[in-house]
N, C-alpha and C. Protein backbone atom coordinates (compact mmCIF):
# COMPACT_ATOMS: atom_id res chain seq x y z
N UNK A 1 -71.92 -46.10 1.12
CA UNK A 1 -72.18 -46.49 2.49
C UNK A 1 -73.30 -45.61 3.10
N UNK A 2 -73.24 -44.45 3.13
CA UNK A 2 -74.33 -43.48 3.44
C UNK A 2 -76.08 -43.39 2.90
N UNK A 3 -75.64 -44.33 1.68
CA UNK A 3 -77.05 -44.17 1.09
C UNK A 3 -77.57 -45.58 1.40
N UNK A 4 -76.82 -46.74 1.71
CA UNK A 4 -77.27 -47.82 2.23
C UNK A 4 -77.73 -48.22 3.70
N UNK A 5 -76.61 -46.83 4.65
CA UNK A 5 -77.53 -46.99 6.09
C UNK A 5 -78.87 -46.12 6.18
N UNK A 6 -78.58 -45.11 5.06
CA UNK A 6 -79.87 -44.61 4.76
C UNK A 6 -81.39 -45.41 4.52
N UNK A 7 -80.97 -46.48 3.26
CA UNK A 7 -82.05 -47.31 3.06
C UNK A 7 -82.39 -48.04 3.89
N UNK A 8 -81.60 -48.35 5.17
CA UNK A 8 -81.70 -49.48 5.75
C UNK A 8 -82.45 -48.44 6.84
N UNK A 9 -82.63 -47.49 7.40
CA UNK A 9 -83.33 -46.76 8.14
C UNK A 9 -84.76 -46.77 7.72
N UNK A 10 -84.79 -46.58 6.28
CA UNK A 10 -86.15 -46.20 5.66
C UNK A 10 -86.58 -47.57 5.45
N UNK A 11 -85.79 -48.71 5.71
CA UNK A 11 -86.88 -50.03 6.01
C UNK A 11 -87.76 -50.09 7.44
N UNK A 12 -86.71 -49.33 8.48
CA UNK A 12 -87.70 -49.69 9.56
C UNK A 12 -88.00 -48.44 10.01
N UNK A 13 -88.12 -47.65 9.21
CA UNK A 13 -89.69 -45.89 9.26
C UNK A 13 -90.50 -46.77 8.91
N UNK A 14 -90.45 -46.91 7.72
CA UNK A 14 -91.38 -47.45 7.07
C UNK A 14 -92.24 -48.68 7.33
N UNK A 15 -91.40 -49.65 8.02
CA UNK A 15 -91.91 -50.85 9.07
C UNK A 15 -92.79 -50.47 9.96
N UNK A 16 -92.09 -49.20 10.49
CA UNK A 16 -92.93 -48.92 11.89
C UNK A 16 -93.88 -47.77 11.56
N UNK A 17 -93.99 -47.63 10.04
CA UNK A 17 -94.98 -46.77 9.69
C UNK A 17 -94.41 -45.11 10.43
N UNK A 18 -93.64 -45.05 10.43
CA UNK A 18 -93.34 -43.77 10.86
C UNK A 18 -93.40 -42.87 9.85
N UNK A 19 -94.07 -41.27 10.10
CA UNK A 19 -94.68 -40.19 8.80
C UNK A 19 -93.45 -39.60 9.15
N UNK A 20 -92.46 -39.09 9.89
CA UNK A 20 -92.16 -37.57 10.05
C UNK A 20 -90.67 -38.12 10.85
N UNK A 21 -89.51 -37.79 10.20
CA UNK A 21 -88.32 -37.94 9.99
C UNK A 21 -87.34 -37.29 9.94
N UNK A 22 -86.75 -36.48 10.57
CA UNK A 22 -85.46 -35.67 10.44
C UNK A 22 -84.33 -36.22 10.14
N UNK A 23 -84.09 -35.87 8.93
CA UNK A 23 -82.35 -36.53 8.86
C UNK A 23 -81.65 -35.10 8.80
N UNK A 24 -80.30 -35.45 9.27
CA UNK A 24 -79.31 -34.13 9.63
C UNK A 24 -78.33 -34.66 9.58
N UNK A 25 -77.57 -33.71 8.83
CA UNK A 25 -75.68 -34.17 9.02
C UNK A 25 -75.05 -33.00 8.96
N UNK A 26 -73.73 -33.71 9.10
CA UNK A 26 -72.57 -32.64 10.76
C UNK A 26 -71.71 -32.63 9.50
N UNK A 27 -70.63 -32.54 10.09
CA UNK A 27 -69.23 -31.63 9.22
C UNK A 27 -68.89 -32.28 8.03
N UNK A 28 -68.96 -33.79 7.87
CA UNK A 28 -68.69 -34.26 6.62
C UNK A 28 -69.28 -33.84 5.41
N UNK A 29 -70.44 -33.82 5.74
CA UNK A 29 -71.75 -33.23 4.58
C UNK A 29 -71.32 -32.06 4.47
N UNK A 30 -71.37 -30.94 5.50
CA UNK A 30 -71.07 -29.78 5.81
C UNK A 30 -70.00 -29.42 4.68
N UNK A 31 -68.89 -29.76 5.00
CA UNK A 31 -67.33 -29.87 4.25
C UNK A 31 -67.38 -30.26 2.97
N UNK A 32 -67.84 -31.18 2.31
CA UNK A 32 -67.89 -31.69 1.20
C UNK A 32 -68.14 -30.61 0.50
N UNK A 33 -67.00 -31.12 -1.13
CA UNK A 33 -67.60 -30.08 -2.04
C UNK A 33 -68.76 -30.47 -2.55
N UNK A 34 -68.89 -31.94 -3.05
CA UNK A 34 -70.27 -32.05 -3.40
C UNK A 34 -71.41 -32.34 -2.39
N UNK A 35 -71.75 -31.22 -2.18
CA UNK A 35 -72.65 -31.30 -0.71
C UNK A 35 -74.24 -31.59 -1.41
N UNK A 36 -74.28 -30.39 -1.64
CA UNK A 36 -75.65 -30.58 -3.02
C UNK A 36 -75.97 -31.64 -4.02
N UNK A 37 -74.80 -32.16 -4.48
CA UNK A 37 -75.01 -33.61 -5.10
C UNK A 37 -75.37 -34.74 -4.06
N UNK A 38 -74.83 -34.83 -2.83
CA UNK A 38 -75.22 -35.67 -2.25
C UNK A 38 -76.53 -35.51 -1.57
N UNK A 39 -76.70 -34.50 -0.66
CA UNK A 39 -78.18 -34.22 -1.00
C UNK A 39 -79.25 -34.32 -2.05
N UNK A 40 -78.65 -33.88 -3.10
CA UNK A 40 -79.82 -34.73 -4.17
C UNK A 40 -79.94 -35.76 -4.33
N UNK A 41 -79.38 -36.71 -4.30
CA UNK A 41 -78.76 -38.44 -4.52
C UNK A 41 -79.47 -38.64 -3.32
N UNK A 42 -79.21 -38.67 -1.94
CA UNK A 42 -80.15 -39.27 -0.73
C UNK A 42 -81.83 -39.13 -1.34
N UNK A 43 -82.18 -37.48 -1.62
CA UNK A 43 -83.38 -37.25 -2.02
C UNK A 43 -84.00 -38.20 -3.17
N UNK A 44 -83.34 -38.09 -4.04
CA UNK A 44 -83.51 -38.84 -5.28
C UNK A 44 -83.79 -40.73 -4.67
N UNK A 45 -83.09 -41.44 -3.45
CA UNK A 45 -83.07 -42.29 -3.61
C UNK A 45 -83.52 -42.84 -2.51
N UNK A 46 -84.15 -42.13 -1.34
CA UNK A 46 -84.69 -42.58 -0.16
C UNK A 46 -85.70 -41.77 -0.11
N UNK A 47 -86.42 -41.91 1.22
CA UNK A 47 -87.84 -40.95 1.83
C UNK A 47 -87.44 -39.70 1.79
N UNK A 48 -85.98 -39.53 2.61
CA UNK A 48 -85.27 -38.46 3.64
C UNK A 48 -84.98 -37.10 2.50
N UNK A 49 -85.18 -35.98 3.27
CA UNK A 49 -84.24 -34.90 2.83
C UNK A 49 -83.26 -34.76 3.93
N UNK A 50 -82.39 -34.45 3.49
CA UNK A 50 -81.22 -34.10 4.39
C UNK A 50 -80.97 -32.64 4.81
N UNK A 51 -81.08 -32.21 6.44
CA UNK A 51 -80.84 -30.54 6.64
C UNK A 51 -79.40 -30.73 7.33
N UNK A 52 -78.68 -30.22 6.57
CA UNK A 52 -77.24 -29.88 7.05
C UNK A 52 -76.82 -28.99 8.35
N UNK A 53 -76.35 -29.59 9.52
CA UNK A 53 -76.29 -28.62 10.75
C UNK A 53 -75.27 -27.51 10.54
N UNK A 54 -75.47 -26.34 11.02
CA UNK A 54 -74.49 -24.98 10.86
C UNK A 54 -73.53 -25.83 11.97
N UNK A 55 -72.67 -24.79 12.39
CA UNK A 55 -71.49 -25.42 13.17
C UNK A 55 -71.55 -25.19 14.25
N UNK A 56 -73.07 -24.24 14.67
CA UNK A 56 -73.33 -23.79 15.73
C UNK A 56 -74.33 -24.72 16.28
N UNK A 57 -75.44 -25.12 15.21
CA UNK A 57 -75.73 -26.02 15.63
C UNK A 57 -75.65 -27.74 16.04
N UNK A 58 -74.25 -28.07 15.86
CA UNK A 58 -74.22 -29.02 15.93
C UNK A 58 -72.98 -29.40 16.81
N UNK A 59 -72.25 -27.83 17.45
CA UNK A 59 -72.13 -27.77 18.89
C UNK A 59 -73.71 -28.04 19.82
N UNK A 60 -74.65 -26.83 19.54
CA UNK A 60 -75.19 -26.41 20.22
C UNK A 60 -76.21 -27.88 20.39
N UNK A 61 -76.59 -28.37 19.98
CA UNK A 61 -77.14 -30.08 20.09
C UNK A 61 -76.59 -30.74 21.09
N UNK A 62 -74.77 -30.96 20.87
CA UNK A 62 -74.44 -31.58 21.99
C UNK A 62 -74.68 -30.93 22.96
N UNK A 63 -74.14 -29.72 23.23
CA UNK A 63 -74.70 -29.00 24.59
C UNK A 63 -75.98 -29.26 25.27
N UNK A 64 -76.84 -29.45 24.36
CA UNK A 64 -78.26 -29.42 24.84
C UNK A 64 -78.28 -30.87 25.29
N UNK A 65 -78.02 -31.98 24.62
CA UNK A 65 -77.40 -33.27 25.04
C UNK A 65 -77.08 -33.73 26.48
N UNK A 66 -76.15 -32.90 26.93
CA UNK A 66 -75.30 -32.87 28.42
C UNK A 66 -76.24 -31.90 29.58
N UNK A 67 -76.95 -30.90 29.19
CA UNK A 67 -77.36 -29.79 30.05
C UNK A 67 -78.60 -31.01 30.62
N UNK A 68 -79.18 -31.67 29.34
CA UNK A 68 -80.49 -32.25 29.63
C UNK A 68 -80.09 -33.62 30.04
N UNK A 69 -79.03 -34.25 30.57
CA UNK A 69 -78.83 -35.49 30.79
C UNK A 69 -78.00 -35.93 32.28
N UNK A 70 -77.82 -34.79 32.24
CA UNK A 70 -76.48 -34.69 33.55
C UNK A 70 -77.14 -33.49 34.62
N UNK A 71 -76.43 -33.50 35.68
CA UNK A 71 -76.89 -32.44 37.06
C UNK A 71 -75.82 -31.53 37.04
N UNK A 72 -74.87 -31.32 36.19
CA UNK A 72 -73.13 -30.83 35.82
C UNK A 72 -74.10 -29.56 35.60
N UNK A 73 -73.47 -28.35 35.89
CA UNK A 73 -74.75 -26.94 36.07
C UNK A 73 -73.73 -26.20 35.22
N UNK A 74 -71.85 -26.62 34.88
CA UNK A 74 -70.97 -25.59 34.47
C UNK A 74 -70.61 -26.66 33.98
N UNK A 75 -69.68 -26.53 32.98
CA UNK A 75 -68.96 -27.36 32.15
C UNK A 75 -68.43 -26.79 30.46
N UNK A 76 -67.53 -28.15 30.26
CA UNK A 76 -67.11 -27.57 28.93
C UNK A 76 -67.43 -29.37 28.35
N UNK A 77 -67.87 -29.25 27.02
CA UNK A 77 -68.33 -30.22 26.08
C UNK A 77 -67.46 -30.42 25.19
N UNK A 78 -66.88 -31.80 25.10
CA UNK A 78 -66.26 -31.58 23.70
C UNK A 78 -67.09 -32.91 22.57
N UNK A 79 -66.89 -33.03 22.06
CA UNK A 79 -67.89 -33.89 20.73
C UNK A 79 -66.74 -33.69 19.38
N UNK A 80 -65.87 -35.01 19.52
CA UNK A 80 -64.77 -35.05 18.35
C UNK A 80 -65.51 -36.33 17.38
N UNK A 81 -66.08 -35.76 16.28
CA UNK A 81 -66.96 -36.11 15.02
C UNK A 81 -65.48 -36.75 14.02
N UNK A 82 -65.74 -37.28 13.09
CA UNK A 82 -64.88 -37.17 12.24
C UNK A 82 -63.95 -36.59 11.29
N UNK A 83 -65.14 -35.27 10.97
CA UNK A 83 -64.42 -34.41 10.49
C UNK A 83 -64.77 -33.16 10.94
N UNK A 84 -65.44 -32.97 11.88
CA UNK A 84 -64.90 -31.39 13.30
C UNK A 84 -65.15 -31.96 14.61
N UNK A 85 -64.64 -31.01 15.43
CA UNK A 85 -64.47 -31.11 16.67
C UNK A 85 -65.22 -29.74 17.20
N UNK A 86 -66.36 -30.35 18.12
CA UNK A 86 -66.92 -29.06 18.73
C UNK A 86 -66.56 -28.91 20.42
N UNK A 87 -66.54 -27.79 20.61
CA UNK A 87 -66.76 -27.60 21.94
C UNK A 87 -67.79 -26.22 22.52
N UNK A 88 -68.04 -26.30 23.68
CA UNK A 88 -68.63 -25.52 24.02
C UNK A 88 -68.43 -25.43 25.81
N UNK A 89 -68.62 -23.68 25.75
CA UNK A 89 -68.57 -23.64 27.28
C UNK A 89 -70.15 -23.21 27.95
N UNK A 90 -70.72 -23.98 29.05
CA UNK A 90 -71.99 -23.77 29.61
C UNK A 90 -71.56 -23.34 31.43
N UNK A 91 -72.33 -22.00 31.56
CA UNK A 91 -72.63 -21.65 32.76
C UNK A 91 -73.95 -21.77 33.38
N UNK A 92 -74.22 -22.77 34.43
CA UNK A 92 -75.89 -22.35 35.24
C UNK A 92 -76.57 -22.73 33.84
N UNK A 93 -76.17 -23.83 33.32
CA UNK A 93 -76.68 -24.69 32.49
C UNK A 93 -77.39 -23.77 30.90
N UNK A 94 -76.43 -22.63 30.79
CA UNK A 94 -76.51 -21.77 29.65
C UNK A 94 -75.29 -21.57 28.68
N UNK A 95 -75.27 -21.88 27.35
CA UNK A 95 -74.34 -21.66 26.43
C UNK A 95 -73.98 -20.35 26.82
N UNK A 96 -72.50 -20.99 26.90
CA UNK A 96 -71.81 -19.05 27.17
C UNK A 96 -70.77 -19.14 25.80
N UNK A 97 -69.88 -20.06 24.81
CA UNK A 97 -69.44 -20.04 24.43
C UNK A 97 -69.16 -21.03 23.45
N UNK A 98 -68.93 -21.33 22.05
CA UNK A 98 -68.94 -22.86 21.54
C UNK A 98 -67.69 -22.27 20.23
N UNK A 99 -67.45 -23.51 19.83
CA UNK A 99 -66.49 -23.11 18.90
C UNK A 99 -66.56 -24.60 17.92
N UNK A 100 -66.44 -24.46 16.65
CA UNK A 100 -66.10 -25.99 15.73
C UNK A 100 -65.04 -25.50 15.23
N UNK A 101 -64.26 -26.57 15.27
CA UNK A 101 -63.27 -26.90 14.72
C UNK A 101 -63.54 -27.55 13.37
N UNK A 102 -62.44 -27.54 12.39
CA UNK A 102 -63.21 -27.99 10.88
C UNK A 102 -62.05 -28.86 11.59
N UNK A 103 -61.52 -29.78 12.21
CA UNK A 103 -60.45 -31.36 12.17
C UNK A 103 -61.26 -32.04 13.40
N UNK A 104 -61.47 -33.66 12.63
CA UNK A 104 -61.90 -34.43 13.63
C UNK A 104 -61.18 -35.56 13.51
N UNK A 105 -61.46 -36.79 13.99
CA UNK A 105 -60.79 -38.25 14.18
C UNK A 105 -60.13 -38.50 12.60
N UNK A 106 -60.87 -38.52 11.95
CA UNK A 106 -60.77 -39.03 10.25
C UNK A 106 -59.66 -37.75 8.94
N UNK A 107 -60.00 -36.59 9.89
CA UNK A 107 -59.53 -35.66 8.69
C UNK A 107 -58.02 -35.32 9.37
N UNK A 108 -57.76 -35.79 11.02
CA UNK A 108 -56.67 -35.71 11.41
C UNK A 108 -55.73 -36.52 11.09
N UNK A 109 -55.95 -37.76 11.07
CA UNK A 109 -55.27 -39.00 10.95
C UNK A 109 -55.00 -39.05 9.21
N UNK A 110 -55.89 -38.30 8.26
CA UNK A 110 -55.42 -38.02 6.97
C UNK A 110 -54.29 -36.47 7.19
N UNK A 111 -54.28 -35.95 7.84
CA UNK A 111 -53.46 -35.01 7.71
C UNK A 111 -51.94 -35.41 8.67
N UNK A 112 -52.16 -36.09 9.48
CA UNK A 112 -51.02 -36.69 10.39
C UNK A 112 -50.15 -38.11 10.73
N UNK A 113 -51.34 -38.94 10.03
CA UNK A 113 -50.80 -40.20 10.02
C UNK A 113 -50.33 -40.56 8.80
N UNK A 114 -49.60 -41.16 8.45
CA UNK A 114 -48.84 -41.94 7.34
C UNK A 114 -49.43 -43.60 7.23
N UNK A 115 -49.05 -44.14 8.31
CA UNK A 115 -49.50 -46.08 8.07
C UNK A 115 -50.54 -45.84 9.18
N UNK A 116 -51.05 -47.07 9.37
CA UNK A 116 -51.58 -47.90 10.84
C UNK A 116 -51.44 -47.41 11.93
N UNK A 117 -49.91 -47.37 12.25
CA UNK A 117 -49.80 -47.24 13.68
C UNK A 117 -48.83 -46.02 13.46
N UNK A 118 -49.62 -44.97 14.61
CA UNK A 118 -48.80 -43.84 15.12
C UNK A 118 -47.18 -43.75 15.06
N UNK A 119 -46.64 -43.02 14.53
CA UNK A 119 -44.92 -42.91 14.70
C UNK A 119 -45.00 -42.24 16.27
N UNK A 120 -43.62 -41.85 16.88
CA UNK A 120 -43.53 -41.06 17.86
C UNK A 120 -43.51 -39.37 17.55
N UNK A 121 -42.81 -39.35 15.95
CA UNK A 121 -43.33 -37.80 15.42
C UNK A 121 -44.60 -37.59 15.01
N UNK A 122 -45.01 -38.44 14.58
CA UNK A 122 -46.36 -38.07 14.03
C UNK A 122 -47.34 -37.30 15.08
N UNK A 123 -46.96 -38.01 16.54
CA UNK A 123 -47.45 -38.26 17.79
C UNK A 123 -46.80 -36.80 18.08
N UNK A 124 -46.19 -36.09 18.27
CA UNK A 124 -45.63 -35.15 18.33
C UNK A 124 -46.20 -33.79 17.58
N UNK A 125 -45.97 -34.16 15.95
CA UNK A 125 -46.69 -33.41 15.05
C UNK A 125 -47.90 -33.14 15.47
N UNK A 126 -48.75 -33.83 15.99
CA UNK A 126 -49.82 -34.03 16.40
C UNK A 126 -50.41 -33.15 17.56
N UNK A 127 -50.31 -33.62 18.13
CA UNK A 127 -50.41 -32.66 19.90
C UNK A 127 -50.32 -31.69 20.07
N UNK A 128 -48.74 -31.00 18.82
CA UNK A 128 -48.77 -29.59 18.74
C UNK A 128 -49.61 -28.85 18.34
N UNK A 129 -50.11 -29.90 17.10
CA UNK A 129 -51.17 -28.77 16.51
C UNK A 129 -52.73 -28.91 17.37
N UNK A 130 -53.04 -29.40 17.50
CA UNK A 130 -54.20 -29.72 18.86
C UNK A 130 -53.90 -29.06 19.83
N UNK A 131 -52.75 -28.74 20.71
CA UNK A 131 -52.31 -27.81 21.71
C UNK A 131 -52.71 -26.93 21.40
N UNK A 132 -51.98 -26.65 19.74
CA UNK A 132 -51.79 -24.93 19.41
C UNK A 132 -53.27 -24.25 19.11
N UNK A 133 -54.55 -25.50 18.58
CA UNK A 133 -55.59 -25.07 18.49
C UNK A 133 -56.31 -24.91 19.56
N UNK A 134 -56.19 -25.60 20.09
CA UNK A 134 -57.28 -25.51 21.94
C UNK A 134 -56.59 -23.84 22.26
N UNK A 135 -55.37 -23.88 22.79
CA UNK A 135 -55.08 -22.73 23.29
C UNK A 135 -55.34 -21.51 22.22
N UNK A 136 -56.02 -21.51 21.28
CA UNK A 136 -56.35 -20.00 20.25
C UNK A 136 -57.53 -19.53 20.82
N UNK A 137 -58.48 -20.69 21.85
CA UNK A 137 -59.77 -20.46 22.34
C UNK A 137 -59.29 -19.55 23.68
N UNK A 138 -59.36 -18.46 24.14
CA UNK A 138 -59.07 -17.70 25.49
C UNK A 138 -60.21 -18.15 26.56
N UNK A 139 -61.32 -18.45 26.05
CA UNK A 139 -62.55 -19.29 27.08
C UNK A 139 -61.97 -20.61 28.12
N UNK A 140 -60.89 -21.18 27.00
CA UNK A 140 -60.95 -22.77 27.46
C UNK A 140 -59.64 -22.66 28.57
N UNK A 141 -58.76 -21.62 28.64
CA UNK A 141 -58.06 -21.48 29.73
C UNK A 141 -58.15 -21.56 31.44
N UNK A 142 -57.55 -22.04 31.96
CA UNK A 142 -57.70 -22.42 33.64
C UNK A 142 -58.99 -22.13 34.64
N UNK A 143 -59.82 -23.09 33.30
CA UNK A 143 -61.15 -23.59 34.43
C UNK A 143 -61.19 -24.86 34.91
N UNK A 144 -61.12 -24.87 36.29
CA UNK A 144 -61.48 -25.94 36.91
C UNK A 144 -62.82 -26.88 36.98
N UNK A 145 -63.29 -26.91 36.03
CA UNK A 145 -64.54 -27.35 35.57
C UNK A 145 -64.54 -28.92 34.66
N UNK A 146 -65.94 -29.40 35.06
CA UNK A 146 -65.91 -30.74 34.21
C UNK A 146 -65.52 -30.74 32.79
N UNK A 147 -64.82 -31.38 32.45
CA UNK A 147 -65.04 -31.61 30.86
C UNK A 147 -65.99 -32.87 30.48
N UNK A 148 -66.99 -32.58 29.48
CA UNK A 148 -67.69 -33.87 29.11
C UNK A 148 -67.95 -33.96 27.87
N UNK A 149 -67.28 -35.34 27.60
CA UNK A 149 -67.07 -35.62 26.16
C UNK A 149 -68.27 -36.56 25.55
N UNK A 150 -68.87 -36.43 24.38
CA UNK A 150 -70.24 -37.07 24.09
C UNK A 150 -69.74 -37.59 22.76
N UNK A 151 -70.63 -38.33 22.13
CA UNK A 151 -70.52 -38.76 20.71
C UNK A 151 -69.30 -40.24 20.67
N UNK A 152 -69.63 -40.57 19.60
CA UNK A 152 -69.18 -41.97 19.15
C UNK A 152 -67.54 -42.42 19.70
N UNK A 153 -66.95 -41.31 19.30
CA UNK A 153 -65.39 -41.46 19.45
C UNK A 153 -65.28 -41.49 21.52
N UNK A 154 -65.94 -40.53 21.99
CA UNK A 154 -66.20 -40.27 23.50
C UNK A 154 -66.11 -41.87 23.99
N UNK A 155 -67.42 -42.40 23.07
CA UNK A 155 -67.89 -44.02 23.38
C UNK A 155 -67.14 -44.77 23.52
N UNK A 156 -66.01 -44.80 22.38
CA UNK A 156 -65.34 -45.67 22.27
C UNK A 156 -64.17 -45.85 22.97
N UNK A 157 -63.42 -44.23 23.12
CA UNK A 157 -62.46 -44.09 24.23
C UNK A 157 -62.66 -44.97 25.84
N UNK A 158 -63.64 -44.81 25.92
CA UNK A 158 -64.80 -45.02 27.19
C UNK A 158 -64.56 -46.49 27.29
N UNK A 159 -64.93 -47.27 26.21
CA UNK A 159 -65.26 -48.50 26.49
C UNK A 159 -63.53 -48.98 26.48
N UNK A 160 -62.89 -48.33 25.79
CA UNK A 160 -61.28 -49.15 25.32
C UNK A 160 -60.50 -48.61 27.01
N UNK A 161 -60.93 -47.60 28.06
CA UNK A 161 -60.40 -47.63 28.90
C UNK A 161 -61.05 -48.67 30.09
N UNK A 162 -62.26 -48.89 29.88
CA UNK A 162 -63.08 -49.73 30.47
C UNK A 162 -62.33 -51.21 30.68
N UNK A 163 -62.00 -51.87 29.20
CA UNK A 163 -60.85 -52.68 28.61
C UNK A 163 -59.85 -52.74 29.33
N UNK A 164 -59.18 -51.54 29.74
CA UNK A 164 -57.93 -51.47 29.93
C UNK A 164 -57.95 -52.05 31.37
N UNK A 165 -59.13 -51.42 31.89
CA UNK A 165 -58.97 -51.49 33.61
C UNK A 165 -59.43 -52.70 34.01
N UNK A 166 -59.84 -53.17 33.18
CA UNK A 166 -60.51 -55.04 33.61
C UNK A 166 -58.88 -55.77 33.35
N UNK A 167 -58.51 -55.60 32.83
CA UNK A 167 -57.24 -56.34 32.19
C UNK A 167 -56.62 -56.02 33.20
N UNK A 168 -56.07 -54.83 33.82
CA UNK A 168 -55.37 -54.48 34.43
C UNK A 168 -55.72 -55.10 36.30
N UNK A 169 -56.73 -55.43 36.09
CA UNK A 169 -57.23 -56.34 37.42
C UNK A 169 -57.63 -57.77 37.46
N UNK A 170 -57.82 -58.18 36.48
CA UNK A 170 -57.74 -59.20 36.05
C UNK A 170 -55.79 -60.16 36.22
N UNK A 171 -54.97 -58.66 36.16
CA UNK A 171 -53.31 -59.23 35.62
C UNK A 171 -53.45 -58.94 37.55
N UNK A 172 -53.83 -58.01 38.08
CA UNK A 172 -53.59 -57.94 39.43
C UNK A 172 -53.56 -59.52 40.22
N UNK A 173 -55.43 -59.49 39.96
CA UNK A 173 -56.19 -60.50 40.64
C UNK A 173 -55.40 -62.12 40.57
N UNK A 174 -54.70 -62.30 38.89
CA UNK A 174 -54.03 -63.33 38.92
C UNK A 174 -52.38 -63.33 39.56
N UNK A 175 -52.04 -62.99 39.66
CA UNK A 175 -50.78 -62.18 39.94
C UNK A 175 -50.72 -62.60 41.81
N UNK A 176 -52.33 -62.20 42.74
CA UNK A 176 -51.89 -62.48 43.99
C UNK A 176 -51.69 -64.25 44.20
């Protein structure tokens, strides 16, 4: 799958004649044991070399993301990837603090889920250990500050509550 959205990128560089290309990847690449094989294999089989982000930088991206997009001057970032979870804390629109987590959407749900759909322990199992990790951070304790969540999973949460609230006025609206 990776080497085919790959090719399918390098149809339209190459369409659009584009010279100069950064490809970069986050914790999966990162994590993998065969990291180097797959890097050679992209190399070997597309334009792209692949530069693997440290964990700092790929907090520190999103941060830069939110500082440069938003008027939010303090805040905390979170960016839940598939397989880490970053956060970071910004003061007066300056990294004061960031942290990755090596568990994201994909490596949790292999470590916590069993089928499809959530149990109520699993759901349990769950939270604790997410509780127990947020609270190891002493930064992320009783600030009254924005939280802003970026990246794909952010998106999707976003749009499925979006969902929720049309439905939910929609059941109103028919209802009077």
């Amino acid at each position: 799958m990776l080497l085919e959205t790959l090719l399918s990128f390098q149809d339209i560089t190459r369409h659009h004649q584009i010279q100069h290309v950064k490809c970069v990847a986050t914790a999966t690449i990162r994590q993998a044991k065969n990291k180097e094989e797959i890097k050679k294999l992209v190399e070997e089989t597309t334009d792209f070399q692949i530069r693997v982000l440290s964990e700092y930088e790929e907090a520190y991206y999103g941060f830069l993301s939110v500082v440069n997009s938003t008027p939010i001057t303090e805040g905390i970032t979170i960016d839940i990837g598939g397989g880490s979870t970053e956060l970071t804390y910004y003061k007066d629109r300056q990294l004061i603090e960031y942290y990755s987590f090596p568990f994201g959407t994909l490596s949790l749900k292999q470590t916590f889920i069993a089928g499809h759909i959530l149990t109520k322990e699993e759901l349990r199992r769950l939270s604790f250990y997410i509780t127990e990790q947020f609270q190891s951070l002493p930064w992320l304790g009783n600030k009254k500050i924005p939280i802003i969540a970026i990246g794909g999973n952010a998106r999707n949460l976003a749009q499925i509550h979006q969902l929720l609230k049309n439905i939910l006025l929609l059941a109103f609206i028919s209802m009077k």
